[in-house]
N, C-alpha and C. Protein backbone atom coordinates (compact mmCIF):
# COMPACT_ATOMS: atom_id res chain seq x y z
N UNK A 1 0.85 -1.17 0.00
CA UNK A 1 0.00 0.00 0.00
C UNK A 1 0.90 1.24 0.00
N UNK A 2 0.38 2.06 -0.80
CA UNK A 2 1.25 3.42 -0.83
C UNK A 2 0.80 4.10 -0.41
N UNK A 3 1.70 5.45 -0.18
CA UNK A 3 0.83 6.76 0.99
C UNK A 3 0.53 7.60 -0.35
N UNK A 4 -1.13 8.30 0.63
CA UNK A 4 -1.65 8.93 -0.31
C UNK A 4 -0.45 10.66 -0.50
N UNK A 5 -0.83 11.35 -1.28
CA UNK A 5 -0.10 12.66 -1.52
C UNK A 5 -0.49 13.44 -0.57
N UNK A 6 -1.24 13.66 -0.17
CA UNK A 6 -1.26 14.05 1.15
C UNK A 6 -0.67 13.87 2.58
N UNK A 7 -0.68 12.74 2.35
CA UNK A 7 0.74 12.00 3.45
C UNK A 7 2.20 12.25 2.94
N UNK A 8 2.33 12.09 2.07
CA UNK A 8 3.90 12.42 1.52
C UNK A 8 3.88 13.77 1.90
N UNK A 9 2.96 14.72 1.19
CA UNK A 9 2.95 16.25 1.06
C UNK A 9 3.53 16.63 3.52
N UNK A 10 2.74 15.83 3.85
CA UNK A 10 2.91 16.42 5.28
C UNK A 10 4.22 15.66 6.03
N UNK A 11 4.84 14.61 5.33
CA UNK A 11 6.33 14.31 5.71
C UNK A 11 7.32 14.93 5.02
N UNK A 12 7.26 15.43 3.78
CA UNK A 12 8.03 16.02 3.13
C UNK A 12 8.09 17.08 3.77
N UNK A 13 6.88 18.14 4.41
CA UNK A 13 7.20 19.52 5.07
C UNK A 13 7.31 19.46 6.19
N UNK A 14 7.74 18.38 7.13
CA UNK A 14 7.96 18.06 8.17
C UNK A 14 9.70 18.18 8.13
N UNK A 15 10.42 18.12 6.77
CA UNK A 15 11.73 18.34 7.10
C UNK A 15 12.17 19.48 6.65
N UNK A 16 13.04 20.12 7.79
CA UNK A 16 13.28 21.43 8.05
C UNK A 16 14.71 21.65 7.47
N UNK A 17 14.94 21.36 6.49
CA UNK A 17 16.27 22.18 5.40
C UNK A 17 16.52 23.61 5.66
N UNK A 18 17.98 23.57 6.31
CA UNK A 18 18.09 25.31 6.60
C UNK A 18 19.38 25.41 5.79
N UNK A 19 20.49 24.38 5.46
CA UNK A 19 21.69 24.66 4.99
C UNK A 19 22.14 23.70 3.83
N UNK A 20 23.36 24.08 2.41
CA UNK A 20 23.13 23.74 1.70
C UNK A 20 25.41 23.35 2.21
N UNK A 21 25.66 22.70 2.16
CA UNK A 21 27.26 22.78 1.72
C UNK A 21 27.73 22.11 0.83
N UNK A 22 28.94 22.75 0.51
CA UNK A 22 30.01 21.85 -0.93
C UNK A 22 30.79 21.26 -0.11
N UNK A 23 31.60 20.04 -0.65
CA UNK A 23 32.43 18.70 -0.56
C UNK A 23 32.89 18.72 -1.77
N UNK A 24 34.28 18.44 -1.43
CA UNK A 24 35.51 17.34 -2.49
C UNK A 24 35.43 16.57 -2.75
N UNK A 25 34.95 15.69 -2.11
CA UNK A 25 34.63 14.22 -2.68
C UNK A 25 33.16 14.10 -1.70
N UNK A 26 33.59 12.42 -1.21
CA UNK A 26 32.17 11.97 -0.28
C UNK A 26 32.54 12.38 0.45
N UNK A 27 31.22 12.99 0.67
CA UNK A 27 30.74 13.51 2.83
C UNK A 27 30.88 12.49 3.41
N UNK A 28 30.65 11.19 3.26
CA UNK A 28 30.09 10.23 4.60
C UNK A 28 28.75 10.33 4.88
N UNK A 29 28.86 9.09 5.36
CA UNK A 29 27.31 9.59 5.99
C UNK A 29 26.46 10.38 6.72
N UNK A 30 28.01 10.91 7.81
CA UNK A 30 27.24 12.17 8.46
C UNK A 30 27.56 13.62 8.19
N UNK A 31 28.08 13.43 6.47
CA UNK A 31 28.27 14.80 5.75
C UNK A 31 29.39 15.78 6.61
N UNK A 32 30.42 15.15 7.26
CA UNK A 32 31.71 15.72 7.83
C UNK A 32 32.63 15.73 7.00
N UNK A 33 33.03 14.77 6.02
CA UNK A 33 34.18 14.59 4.97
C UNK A 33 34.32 15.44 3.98
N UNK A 34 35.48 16.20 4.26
CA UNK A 34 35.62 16.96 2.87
C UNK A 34 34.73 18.43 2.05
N UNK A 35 34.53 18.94 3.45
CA UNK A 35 33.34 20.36 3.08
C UNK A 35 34.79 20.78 2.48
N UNK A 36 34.34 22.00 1.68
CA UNK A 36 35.60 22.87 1.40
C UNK A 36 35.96 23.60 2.69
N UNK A 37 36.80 24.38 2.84
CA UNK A 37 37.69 25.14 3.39
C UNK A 37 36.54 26.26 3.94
N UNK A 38 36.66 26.98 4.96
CA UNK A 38 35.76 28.09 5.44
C UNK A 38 37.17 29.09 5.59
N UNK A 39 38.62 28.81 5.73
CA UNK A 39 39.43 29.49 6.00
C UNK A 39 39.61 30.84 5.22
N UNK A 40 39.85 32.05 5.55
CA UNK A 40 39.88 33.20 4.21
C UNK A 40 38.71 33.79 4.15
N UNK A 41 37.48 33.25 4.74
CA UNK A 41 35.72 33.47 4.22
C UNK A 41 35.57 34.12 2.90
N UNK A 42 36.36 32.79 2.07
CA UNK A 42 35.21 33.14 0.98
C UNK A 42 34.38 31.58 0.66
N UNK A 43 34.51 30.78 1.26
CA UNK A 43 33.32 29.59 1.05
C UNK A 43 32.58 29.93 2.49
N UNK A 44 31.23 29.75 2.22
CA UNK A 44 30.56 29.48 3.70
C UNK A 44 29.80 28.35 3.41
N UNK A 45 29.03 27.76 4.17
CA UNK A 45 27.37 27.00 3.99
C UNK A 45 26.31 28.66 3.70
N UNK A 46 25.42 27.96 3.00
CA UNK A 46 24.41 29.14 2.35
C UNK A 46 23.52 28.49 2.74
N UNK A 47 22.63 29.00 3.15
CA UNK A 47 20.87 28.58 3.64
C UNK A 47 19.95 28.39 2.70
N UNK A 48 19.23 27.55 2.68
CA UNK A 48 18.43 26.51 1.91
C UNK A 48 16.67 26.99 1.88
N UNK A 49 15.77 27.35 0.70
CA UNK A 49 14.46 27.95 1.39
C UNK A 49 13.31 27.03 0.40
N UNK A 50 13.79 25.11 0.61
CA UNK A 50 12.41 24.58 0.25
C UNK A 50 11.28 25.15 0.52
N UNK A 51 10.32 24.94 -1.07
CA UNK A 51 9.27 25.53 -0.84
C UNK A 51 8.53 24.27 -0.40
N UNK A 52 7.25 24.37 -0.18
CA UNK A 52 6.33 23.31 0.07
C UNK A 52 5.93 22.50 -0.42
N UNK A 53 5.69 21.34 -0.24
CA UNK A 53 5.56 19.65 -1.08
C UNK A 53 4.47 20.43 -2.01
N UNK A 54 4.58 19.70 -3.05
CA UNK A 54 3.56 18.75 -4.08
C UNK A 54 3.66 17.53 -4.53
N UNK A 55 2.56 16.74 -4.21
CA UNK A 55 3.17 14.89 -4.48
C UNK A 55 4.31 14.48 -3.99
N UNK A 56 4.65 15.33 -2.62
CA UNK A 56 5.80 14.59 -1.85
C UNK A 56 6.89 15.27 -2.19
N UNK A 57 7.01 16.12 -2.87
CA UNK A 57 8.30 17.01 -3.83
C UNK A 57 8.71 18.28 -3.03
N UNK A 58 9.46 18.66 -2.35
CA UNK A 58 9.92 20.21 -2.11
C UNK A 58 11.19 20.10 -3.10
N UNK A 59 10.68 21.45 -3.76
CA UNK A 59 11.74 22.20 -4.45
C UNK A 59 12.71 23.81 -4.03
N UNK A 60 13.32 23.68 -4.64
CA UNK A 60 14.11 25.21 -3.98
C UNK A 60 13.34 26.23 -5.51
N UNK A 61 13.23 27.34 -4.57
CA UNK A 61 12.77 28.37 -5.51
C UNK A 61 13.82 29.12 -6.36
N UNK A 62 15.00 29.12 -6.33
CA UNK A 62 16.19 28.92 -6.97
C UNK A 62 17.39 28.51 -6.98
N UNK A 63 18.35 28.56 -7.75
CA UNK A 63 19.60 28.01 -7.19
C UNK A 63 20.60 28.65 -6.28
N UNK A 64 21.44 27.84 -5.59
CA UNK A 64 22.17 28.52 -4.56
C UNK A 64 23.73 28.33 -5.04
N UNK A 65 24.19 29.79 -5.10
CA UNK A 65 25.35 30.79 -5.47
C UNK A 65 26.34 29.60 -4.37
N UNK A 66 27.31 29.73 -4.60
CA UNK A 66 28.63 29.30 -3.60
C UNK A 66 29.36 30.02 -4.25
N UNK A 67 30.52 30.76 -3.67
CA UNK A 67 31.83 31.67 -3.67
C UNK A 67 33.24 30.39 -3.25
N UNK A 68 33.41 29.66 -4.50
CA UNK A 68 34.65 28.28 -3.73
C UNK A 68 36.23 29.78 -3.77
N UNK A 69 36.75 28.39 -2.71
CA UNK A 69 38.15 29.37 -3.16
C UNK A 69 39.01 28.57 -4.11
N UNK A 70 39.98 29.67 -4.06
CA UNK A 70 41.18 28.78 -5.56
C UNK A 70 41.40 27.59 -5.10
N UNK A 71 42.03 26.56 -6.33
CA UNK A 71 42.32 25.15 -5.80
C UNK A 71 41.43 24.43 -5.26
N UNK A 72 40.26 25.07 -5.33
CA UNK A 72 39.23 24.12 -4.70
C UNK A 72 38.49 22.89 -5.59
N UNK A 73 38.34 21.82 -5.44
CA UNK A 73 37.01 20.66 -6.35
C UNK A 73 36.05 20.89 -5.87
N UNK A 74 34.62 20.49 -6.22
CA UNK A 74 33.67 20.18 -5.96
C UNK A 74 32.88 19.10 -6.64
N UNK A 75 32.49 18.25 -6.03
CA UNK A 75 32.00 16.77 -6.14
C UNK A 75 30.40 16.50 -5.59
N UNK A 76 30.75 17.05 -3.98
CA UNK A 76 29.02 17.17 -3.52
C UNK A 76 28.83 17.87 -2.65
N UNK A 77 26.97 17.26 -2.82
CA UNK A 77 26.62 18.90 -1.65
C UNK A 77 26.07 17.79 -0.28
N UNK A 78 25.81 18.62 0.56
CA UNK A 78 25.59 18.42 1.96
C UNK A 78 24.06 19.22 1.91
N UNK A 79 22.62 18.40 1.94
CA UNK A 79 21.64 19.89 2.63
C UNK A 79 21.71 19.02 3.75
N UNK A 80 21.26 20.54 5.60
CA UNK A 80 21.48 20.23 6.61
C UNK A 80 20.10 20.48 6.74
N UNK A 81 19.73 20.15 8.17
CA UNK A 81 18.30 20.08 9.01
C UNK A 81 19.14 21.42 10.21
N UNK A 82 17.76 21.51 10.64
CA UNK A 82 18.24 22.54 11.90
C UNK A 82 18.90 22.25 12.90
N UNK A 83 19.39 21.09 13.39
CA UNK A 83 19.96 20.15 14.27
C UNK A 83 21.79 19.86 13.99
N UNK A 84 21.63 20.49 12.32
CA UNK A 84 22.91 19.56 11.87
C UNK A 84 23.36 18.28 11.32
N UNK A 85 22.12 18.01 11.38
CA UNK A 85 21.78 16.53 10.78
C UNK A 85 21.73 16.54 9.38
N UNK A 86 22.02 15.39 8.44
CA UNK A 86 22.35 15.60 6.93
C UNK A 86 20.69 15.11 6.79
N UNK A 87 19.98 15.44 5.54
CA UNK A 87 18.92 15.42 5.15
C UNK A 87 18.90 14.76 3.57
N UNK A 88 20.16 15.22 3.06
CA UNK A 88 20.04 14.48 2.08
C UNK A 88 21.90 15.11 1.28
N UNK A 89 22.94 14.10 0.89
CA UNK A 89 23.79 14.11 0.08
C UNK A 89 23.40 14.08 -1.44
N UNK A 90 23.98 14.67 -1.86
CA UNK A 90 23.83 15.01 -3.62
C UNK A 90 25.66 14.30 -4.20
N UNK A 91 25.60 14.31 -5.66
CA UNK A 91 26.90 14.32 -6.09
C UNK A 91 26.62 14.94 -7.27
N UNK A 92 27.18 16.03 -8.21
CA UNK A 92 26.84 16.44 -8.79
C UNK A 92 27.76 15.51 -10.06
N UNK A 93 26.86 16.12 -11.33
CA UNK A 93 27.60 15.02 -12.55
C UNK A 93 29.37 15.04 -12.82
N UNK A 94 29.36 16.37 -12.83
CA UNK A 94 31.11 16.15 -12.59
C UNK A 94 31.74 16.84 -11.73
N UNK A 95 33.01 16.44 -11.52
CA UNK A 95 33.75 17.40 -10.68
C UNK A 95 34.38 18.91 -11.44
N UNK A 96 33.75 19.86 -10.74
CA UNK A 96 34.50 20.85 -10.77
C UNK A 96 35.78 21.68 -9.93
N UNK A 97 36.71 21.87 -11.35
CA UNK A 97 37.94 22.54 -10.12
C UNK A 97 38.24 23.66 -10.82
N UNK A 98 38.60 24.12 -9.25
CA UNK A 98 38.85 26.17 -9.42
C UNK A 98 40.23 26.21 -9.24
N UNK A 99 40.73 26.64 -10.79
CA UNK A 99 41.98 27.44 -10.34
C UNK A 99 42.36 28.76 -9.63
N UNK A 100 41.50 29.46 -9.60
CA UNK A 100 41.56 30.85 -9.16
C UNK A 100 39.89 31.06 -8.38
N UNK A 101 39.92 31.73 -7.79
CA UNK A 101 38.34 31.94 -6.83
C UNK A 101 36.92 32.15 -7.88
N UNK A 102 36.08 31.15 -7.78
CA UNK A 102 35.25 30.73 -8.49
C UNK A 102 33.66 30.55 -7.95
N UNK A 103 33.13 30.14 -8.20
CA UNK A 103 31.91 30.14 -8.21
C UNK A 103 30.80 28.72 -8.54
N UNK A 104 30.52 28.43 -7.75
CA UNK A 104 29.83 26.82 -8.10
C UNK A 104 27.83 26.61 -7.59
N UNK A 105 27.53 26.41 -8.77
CA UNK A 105 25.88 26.66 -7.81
C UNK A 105 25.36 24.79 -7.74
N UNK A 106 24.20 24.67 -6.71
CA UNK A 106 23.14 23.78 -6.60
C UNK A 106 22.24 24.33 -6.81
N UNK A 107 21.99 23.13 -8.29
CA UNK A 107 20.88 23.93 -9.12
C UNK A 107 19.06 23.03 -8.35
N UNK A 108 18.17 24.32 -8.30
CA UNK A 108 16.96 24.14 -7.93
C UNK A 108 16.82 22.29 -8.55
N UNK A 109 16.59 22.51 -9.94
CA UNK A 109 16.10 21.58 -10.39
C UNK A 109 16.87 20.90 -9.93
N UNK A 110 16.90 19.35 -9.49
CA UNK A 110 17.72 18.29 -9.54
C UNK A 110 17.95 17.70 -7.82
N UNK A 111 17.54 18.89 -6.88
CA UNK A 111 18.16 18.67 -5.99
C UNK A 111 16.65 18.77 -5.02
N UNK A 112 15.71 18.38 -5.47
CA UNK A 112 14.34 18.04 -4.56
C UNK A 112 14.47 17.20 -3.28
N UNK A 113 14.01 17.70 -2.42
CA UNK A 113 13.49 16.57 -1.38
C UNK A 113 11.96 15.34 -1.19
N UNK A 114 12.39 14.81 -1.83
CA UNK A 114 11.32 13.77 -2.06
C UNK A 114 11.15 12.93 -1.38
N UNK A 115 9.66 12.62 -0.92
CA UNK A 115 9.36 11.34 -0.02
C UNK A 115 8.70 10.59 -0.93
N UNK A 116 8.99 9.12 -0.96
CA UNK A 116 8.13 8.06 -1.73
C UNK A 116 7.42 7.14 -0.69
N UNK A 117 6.65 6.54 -1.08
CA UNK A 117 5.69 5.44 -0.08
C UNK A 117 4.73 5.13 -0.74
């Protein structure tokens, strides 16, 4: 038996996505491995503003900017819960690397929080 959309719709907005981060490679499971660098402040974590389920779906209302620094890869993202807790790891299709201070986004599309049942 599957849950109706209405049930998905009220577990899906039950999770509270506040933060989005970049990784070099794999996070791990508890999304500690390999954030980029915060040293210098020009990478931070950027805050995350799912909108509200449809059919179990939160989407972001656009994509989120990152400022990497030089020498940096990027491989994946980290979104966080309000706790700090990982909510969901991404890997994006390829790796990108910055020779000089750059710029890397998580694009809306692609990066939904979806509940199935």
């Amino acid at each position: 038996m599957s849950m109706s959309d209405k049930a998905k719709n009220r577990a899906a907005n039950a999770i509270i996505a506040v933060q989005a981060s970049l990784h070099s490679g794999d996070p791990g499971a508890d999304g500690a491995a390999n954030e980029l660098p915060t040293a210098g402040g020009i990478y931070s974590r950027k805050p995350t503003n799912y909108g509200a389920a449809v059919a179990g779906k939160r989407s972001l209302p656009a994509d989120i900017l990152f400022d990497t620094p030089p020498g940096s890869s990027v491989s994946h993202y980290v979104i966080w819960d309000e706790d700090g807790d990982v909510v969901k790891i991404g890997q994006f299709a390829k790796t990108e690397t910055y020779s000089g201070q750059g710029q890397h986004k998580i694009k809306a599309i692609g990066s939904e929080l979806t509940v199935n049942g």
